[in-house]
Structures are given as structure tokens and as C-alpha cells.
PDB file of N, CA and C in Angstrom:
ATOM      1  N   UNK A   1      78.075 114.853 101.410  1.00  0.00           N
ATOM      2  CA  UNK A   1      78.823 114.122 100.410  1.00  0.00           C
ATOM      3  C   UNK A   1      79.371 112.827 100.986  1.00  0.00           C
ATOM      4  N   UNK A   2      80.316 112.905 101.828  1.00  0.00           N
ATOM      5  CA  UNK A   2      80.128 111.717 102.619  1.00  0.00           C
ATOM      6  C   UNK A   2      79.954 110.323 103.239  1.00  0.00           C
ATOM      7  N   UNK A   3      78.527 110.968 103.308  1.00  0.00           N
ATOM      8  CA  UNK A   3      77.373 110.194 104.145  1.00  0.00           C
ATOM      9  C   UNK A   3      76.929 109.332 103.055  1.00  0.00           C
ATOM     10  N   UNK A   4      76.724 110.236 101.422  1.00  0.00           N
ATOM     11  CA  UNK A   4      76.505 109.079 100.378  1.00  0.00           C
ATOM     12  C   UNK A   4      77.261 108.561 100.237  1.00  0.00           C
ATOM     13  N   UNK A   5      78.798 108.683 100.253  1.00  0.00           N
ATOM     14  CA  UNK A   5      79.618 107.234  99.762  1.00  0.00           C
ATOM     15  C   UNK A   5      79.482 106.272 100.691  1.00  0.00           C
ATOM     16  N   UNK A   6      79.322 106.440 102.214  1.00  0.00           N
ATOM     17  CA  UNK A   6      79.873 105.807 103.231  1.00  0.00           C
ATOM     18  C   UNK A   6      78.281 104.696 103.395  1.00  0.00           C
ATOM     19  N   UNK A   7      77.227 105.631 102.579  1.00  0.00           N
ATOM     20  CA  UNK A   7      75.865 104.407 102.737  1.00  0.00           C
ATOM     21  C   UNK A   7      76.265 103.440 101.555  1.00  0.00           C
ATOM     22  N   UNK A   8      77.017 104.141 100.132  1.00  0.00           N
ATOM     23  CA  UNK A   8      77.515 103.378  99.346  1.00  0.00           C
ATOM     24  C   UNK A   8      78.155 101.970  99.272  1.00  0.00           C
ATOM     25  N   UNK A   9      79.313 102.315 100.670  1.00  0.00           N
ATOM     26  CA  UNK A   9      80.043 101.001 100.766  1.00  0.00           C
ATOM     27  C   UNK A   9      78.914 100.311 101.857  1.00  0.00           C
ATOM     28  N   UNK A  10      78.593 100.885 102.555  1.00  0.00           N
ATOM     29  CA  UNK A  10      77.503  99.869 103.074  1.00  0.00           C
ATOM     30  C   UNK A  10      76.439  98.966 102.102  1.00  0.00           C
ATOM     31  N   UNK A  11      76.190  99.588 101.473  1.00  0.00           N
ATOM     32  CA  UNK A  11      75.121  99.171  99.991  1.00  0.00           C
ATOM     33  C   UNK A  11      76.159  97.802  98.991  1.00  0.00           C
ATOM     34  N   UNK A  12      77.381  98.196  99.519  1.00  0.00           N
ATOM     35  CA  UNK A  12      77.914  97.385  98.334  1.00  0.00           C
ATOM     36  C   UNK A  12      78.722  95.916  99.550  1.00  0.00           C
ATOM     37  N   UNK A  13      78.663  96.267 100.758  1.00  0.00           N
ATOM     38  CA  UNK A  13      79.161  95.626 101.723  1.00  0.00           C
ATOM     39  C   UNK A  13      78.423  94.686 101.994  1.00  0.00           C
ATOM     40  N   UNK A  14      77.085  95.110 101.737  1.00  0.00           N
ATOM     41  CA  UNK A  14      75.838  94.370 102.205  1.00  0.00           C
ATOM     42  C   UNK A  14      75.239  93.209 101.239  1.00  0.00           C
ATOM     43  N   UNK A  15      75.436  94.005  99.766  1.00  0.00           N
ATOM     44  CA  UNK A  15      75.379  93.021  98.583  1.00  0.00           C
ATOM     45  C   UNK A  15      76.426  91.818  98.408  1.00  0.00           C
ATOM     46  N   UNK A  16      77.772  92.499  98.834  1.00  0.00           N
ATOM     47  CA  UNK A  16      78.930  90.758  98.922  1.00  0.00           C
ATOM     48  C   UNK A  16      78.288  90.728  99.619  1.00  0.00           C
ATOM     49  N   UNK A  17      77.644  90.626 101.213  1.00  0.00           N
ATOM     50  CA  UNK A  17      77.218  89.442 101.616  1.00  0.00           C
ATOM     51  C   UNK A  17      76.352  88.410 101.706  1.00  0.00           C
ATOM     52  N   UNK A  18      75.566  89.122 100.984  1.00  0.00           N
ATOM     53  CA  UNK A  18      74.146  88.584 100.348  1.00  0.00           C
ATOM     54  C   UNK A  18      74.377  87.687  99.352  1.00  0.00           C
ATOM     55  N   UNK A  19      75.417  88.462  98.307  1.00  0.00           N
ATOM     56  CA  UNK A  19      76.206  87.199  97.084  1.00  0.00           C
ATOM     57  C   UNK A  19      76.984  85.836  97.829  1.00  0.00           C
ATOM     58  N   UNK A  20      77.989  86.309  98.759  1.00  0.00           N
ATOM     59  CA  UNK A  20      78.714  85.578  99.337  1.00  0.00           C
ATOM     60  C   UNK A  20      77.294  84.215 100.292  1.00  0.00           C
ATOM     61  N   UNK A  21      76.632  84.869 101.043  1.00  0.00           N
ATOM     62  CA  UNK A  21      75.580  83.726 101.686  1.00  0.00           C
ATOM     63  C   UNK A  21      74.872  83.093 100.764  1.00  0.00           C
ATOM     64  N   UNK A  22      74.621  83.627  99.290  1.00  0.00           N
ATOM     65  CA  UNK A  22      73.873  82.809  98.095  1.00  0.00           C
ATOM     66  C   UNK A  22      74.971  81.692  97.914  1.00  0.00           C
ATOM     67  N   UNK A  23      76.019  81.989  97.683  1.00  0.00           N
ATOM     68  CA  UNK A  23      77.011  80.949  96.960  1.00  0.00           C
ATOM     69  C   UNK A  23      77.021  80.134  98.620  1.00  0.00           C
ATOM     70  N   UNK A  24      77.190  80.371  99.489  1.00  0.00           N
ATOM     71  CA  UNK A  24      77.651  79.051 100.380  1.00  0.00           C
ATOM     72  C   UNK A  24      76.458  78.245 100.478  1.00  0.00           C
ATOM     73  N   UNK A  25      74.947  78.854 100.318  1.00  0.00           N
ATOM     74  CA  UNK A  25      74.196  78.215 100.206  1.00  0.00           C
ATOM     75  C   UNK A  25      73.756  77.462  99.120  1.00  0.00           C
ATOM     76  N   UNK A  26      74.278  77.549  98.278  1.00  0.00           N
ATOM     77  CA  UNK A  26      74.296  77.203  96.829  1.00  0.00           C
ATOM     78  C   UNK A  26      75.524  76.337  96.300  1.00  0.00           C
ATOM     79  N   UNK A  27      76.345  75.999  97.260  1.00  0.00           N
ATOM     80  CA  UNK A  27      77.145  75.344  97.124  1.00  0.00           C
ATOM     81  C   UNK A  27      77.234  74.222  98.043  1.00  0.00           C
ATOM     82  N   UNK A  28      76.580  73.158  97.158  1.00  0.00           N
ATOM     83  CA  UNK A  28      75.899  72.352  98.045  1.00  0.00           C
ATOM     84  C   UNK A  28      77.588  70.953  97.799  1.00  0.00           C
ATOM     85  N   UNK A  29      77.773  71.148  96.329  1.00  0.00           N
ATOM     86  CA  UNK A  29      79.020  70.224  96.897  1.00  0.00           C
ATOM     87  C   UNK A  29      80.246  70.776  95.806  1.00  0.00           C
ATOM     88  N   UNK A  30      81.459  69.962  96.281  1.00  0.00           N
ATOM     89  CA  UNK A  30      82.695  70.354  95.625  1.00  0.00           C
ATOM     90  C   UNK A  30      82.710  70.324  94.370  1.00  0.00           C
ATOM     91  N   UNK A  31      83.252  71.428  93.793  1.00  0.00           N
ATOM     92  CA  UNK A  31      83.321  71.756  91.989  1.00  0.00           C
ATOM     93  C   UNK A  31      82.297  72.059  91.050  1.00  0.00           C
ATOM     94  N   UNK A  32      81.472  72.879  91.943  1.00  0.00           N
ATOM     95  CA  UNK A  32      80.587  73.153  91.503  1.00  0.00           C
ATOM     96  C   UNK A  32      80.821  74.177  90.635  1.00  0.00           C
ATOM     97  N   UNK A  33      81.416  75.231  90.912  1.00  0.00           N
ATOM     98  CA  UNK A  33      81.825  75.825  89.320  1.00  0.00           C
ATOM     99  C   UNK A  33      82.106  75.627  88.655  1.00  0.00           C
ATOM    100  N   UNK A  34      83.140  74.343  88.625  1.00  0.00           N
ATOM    101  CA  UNK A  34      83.870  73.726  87.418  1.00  0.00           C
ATOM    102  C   UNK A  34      82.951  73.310  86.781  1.00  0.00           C
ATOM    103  N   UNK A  35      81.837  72.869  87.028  1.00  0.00           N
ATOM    104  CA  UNK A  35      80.787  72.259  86.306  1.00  0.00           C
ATOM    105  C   UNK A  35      79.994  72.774  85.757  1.00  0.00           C
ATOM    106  N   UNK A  36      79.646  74.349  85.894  1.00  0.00           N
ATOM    107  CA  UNK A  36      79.171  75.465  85.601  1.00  0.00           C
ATOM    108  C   UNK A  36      77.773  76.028  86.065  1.00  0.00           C
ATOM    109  N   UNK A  37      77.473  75.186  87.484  1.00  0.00           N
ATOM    110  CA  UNK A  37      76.589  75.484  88.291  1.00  0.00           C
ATOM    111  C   UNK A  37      76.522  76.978  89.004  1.00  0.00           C
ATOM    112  N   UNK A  38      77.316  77.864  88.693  1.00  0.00           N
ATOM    113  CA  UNK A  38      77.364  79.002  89.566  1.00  0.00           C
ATOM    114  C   UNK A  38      78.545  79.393  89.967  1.00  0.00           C
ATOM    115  N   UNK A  39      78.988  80.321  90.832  1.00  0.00           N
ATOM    116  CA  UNK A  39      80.082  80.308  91.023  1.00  0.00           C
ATOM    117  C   UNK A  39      80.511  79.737  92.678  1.00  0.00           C
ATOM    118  N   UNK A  40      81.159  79.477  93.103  1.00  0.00           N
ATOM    119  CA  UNK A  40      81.462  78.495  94.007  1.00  0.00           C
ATOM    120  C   UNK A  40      82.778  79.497  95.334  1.00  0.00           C
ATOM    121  N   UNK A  41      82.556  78.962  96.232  1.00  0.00           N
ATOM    122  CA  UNK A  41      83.040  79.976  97.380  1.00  0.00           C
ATOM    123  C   UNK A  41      84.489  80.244  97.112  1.00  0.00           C
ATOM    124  N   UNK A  42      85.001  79.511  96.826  1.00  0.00           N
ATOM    125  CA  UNK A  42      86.577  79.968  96.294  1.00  0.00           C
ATOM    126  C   UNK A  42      86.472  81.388  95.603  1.00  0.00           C
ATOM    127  N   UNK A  43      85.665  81.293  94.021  1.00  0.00           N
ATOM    128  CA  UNK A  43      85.537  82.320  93.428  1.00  0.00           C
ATOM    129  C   UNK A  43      84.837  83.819  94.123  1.00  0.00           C
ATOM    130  N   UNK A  44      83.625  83.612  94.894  1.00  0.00           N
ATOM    131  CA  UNK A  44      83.493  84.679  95.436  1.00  0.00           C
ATOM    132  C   UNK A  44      84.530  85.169  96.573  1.00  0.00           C
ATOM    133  N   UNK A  45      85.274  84.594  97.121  1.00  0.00           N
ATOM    134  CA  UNK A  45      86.572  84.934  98.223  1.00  0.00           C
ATOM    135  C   UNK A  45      87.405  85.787  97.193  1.00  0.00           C
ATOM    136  N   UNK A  46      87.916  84.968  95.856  1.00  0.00           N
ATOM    137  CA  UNK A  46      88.628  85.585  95.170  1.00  0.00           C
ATOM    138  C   UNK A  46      88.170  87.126  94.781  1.00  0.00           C
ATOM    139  N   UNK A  47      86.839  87.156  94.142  1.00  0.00           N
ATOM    140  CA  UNK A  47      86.547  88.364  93.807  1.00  0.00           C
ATOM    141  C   UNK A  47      86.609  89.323  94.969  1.00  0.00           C
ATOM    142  N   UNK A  48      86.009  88.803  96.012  1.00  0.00           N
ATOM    143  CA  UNK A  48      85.920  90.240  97.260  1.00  0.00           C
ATOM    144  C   UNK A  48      87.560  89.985  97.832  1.00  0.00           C
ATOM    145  N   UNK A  49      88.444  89.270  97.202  1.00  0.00           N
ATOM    146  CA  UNK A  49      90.241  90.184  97.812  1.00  0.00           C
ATOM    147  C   UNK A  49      90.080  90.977  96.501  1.00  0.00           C
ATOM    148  N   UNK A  50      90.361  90.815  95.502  1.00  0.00           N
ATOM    149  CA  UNK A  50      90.176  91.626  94.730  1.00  0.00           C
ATOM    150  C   UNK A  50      89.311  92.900  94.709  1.00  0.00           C
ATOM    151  N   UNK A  51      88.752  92.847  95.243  1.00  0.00           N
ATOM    152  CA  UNK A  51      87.508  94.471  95.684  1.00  0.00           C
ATOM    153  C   UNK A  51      88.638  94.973  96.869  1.00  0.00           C
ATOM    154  N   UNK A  52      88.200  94.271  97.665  1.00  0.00           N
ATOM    155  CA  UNK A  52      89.437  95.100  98.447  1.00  0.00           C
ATOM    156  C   UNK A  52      90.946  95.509  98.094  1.00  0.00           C
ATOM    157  N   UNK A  53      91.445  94.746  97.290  1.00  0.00           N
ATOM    158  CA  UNK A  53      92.455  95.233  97.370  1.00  0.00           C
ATOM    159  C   UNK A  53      92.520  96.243  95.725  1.00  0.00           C
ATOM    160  N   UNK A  54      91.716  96.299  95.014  1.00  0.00           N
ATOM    161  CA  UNK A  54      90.800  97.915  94.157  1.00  0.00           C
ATOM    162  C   UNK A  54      90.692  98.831  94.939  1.00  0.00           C
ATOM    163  N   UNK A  55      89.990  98.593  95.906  1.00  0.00           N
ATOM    164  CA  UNK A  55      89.623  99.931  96.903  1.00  0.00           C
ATOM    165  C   UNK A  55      90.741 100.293  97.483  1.00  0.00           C
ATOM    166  N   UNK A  56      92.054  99.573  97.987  1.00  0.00           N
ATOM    167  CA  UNK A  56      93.049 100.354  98.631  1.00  0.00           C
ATOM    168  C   UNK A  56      93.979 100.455  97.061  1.00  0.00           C
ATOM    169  N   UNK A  57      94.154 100.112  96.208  1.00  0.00           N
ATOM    170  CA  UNK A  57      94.585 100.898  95.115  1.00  0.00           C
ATOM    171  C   UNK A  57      93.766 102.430  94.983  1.00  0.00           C
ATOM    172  N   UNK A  58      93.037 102.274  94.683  1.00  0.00           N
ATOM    173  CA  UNK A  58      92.489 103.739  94.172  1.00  0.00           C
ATOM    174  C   UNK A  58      92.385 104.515  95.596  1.00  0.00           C
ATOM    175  N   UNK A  59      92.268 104.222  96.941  1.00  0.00           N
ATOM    176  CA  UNK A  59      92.716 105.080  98.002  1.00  0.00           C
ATOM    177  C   UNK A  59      94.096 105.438  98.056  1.00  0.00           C
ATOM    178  N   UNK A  60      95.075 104.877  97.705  1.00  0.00           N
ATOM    179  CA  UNK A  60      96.420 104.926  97.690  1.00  0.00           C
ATOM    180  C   UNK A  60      96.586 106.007  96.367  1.00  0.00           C
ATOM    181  N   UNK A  61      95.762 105.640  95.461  1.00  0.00           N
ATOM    182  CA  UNK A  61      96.228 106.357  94.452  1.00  0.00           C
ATOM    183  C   UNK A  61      96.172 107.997  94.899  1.00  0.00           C
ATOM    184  N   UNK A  62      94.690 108.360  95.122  1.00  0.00           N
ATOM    185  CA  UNK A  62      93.968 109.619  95.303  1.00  0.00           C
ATOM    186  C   UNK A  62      94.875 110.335  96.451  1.00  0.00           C
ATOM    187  N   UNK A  63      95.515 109.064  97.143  1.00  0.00           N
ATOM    188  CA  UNK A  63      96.335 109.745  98.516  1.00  0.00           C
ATOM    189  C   UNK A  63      97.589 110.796  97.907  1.00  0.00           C
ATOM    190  N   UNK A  64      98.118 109.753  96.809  1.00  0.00           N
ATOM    191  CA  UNK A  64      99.565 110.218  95.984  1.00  0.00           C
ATOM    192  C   UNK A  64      99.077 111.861  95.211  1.00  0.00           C
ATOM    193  N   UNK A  65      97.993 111.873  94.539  1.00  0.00           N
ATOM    194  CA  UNK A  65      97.524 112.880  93.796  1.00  0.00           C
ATOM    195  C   UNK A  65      97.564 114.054  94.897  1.00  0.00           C
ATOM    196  N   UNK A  66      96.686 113.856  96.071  1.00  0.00           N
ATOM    197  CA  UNK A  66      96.662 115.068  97.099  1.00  0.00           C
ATOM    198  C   UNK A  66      97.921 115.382  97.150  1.00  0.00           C
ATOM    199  N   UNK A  67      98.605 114.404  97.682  1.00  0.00           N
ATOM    200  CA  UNK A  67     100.015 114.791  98.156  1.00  0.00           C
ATOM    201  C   UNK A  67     100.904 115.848  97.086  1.00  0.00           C
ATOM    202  N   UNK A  68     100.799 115.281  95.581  1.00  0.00           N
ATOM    203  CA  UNK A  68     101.040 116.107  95.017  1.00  0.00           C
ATOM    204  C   UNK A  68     101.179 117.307  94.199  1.00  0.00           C
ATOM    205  N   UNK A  69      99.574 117.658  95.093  1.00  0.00           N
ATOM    206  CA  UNK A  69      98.700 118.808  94.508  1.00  0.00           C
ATOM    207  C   UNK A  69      98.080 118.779  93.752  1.00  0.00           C
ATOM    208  N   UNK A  70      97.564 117.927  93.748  1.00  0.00           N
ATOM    209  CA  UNK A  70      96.199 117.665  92.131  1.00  0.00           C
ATOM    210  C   UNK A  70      95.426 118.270  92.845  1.00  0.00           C
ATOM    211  N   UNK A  71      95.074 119.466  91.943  1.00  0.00           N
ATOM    212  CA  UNK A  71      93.505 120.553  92.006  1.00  0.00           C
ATOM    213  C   UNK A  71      92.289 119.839  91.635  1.00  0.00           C
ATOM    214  N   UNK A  72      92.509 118.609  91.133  1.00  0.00           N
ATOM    215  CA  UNK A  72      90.984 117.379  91.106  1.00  0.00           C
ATOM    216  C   UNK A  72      90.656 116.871  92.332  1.00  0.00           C
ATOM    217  N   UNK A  73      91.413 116.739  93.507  1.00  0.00           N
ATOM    218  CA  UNK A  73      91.594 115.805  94.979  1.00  0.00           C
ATOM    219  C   UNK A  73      91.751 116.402  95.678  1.00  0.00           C
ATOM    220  N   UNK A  74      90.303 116.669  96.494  1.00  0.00           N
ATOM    221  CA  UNK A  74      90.408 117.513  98.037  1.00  0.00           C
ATOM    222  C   UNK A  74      90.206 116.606  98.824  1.00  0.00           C
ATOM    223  N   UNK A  75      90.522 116.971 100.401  1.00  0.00           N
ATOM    224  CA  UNK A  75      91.141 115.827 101.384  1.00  0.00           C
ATOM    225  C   UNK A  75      89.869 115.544 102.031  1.00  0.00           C
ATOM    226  N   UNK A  76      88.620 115.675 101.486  1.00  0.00           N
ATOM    227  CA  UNK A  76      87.917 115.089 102.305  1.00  0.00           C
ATOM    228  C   UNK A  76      88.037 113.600 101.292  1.00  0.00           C
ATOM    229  N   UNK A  77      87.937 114.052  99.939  1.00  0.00           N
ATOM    230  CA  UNK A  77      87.636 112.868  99.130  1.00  0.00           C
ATOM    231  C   UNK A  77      88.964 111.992  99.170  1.00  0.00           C
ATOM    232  N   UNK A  78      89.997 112.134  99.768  1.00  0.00           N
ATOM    233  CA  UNK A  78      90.969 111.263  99.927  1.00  0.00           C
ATOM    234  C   UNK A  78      90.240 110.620 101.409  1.00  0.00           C
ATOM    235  N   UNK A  79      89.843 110.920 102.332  1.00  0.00           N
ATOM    236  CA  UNK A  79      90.052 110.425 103.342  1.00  0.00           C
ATOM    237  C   UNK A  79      88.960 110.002 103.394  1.00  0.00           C
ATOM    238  N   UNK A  80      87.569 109.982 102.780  1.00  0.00           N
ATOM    239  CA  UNK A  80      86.986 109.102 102.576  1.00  0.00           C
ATOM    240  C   UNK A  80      86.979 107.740 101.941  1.00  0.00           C
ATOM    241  N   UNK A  81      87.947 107.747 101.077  1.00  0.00           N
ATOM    242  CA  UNK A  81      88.265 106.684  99.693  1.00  0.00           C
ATOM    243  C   UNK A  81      89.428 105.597 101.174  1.00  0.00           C
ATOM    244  N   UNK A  82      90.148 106.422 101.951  1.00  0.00           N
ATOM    245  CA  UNK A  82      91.019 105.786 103.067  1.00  0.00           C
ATOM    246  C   UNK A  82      90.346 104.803 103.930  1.00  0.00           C
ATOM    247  N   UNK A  83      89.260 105.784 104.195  1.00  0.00           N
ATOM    248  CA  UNK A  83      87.929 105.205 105.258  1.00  0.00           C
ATOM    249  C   UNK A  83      87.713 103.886 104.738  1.00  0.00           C
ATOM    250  N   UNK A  84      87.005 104.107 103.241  1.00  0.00           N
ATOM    251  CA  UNK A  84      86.679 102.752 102.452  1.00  0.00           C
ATOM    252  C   UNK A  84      87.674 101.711 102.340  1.00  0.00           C
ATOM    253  N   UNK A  85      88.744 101.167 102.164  1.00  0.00           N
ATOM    254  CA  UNK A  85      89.738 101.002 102.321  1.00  0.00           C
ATOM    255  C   UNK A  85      90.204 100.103 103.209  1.00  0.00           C
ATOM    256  N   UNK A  86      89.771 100.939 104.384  1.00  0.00           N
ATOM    257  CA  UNK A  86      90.052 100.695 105.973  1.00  0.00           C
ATOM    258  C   UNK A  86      89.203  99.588 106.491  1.00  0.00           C
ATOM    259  N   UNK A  87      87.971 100.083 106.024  1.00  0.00           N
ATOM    260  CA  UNK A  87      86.528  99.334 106.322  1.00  0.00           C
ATOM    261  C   UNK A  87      86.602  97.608 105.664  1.00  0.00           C
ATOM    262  N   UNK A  88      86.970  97.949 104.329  1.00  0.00           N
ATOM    263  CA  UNK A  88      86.955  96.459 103.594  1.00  0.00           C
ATOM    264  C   UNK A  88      88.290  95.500 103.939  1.00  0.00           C
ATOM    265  N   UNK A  89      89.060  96.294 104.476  1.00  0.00           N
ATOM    266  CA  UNK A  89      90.158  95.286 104.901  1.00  0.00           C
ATOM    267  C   UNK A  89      89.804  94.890 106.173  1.00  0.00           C
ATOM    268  N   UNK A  90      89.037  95.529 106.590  1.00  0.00           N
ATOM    269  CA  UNK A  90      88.551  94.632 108.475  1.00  0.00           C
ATOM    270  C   UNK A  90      87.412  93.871 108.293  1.00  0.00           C
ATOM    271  N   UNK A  91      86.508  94.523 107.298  1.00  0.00           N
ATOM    272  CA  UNK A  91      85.471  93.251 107.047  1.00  0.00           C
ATOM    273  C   UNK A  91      86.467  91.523 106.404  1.00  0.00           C
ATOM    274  N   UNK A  92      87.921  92.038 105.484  1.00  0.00           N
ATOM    275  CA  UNK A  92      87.622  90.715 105.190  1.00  0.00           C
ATOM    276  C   UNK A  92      88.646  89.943 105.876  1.00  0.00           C
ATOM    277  N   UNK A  93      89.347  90.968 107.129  1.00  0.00           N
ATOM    278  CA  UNK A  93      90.282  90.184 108.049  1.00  0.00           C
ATOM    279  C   UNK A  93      89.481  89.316 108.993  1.00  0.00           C
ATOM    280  N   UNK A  94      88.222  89.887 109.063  1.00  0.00           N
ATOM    281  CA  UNK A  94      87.167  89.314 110.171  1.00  0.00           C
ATOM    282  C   UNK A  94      86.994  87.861 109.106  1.00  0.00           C
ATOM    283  N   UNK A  95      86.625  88.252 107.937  1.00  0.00           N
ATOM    284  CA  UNK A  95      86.409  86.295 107.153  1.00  0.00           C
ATOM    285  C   UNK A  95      86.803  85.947 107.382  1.00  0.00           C
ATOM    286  N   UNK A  96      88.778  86.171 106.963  1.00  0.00           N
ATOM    287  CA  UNK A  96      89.567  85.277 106.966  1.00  0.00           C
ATOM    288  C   UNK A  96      89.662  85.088 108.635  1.00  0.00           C
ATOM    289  N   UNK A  97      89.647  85.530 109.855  1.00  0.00           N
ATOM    290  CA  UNK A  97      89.645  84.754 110.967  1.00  0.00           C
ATOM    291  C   UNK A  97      88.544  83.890 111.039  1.00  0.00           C
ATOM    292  N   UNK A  98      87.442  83.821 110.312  1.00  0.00           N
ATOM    293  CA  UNK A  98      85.961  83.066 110.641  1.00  0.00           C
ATOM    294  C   UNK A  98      86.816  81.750 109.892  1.00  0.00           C
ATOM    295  N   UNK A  99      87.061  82.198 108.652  1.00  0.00           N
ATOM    296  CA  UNK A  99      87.523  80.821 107.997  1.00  0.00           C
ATOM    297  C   UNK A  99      88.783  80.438 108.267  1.00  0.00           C
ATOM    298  N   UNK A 100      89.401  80.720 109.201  1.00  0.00           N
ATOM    299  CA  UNK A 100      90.666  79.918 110.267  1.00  0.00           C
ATOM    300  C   UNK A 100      90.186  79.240 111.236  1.00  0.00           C
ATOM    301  N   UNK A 101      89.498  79.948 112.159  1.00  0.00           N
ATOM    302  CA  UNK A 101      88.364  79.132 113.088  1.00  0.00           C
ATOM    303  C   UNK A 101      87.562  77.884 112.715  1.00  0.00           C
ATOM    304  N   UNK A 102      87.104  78.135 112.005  1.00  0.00           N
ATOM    305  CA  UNK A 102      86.312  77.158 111.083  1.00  0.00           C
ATOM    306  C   UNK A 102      87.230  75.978 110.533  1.00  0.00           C
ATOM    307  N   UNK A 103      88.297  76.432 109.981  1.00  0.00           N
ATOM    308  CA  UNK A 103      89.455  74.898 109.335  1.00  0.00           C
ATOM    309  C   UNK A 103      89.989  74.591 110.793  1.00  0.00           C
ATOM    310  N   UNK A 104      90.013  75.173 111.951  1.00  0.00           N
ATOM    311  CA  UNK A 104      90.619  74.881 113.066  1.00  0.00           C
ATOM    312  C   UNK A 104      89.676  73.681 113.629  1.00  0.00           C
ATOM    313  N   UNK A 105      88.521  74.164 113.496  1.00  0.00           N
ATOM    314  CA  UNK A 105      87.499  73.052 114.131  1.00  0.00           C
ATOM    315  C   UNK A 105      86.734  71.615 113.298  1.00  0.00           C
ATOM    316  N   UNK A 106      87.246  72.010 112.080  1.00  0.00           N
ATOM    317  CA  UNK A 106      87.093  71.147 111.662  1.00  0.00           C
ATOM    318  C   UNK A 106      87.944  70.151 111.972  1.00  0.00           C
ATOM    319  N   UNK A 107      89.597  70.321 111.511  1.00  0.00           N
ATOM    320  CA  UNK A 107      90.817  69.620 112.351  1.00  0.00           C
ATOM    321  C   UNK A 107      90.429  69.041 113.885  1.00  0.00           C
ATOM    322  N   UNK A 108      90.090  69.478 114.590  1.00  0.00           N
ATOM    323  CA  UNK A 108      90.099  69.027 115.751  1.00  0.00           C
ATOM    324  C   UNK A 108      88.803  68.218 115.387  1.00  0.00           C
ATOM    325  N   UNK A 109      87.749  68.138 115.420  1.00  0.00           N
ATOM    326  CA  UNK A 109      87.029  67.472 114.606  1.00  0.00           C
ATOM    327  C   UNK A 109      87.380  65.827 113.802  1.00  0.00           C
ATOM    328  N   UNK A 110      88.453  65.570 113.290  1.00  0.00           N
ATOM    329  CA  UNK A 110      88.822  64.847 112.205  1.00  0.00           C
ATOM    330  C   UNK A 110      89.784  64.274 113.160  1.00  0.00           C
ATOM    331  N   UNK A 111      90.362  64.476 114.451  1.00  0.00           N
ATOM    332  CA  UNK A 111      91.429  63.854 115.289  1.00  0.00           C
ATOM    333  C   UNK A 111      90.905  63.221 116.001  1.00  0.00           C
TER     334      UNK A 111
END
């Protein structure tokens, strides 16, 4: 049981990044969504905090239910939903350091 969710978030980990590398490649210049060319890297950043921070809602949630004895929520399926959770907040702490690095060097760059 598992093993399928955990290829799941891989399956769905793998697709933002596939979406996410379409749009930077596809975003060839500024305002491009506004213009209605696609959606533009701002918007996909926005959507994947938003995924992540879905996934630690509904891990948080399922956590509260165990805790309070919901006969629907056994602890593997909490601590998998935790796992998930866990996983998407380090994938997108790792962005946001790529895209600190990245405005860092650009700055130094521009001096």
C-alpha cells in the first residue's frame, strides 16, 4: 500500500517538474501570462506552494483524526500522508534555495 502512494508522489513530483521546466522554457520573456501565452513561472511557483502546503493540510488533518480515534485512519495511512508532506516541503525548500542563489548571482552580477 505504501509503495503505491510513495511511487504516486514521485509520479506527481516528477510531473511539477516537467510542468515547472516547460514554463521556464517557455517563458521566454516578462508577462507572458498576462498576455495569455501560458502560464508563466510566478504562477507555477504559486501553484506548487499551494500543493505543498494541501499536502501538509490534509497530513495534519488525518494526524488530528488518528489522534482522536477515527476508526477511518490507521497509522500507517497517517504516516504516510506525513512522509508526503515532509518530502514536498524539502523538494520546495531546495527551489527556494536554487532561486536565492540564483537572485544572489545575479546581484553580484549587476555590481
Amino acid at each position: 500500500m505504501s509503495d503505491i502512494e510513495i511511487s504516486q508522489v514521485l509520479a506527481q513530483m516528477r510531473a511539477l517538474a516537467a510542468r515547472a521546466q516547460a514554463g521556464v522554457e517557455g517563458a521566454a520573456t516578462p508577462g507572458q501570462a498576462e498576455r495569455g501565452e501560458g502560464p508563466g513561472f510566478a504562477d507555477l511557483l504559486k501553484k506548487s506552494l499551494d500543493a505543498v502546503n494541501e499536502t501538509q493540510k490534509e497530513a495534519g488533518a488525518l494526524a488530528r483524526a488518528f489522534e482522536k480515534g477515527d476508526p477511518n485512519v490507521d497509522l500507517p495511512q497517517v504516516m504516510v500522508a506525513l512522509q508526503k508532506a515532509s518530502v514536498s516541503f524539502q523538494a520546495m525548500t531546495q527551489v527556494r534555495n536554487k532561486l536565492v542563489d540564483a537572485y544572489q548571482e545575479i546581484m553580484r552580477m549587476q555590481g
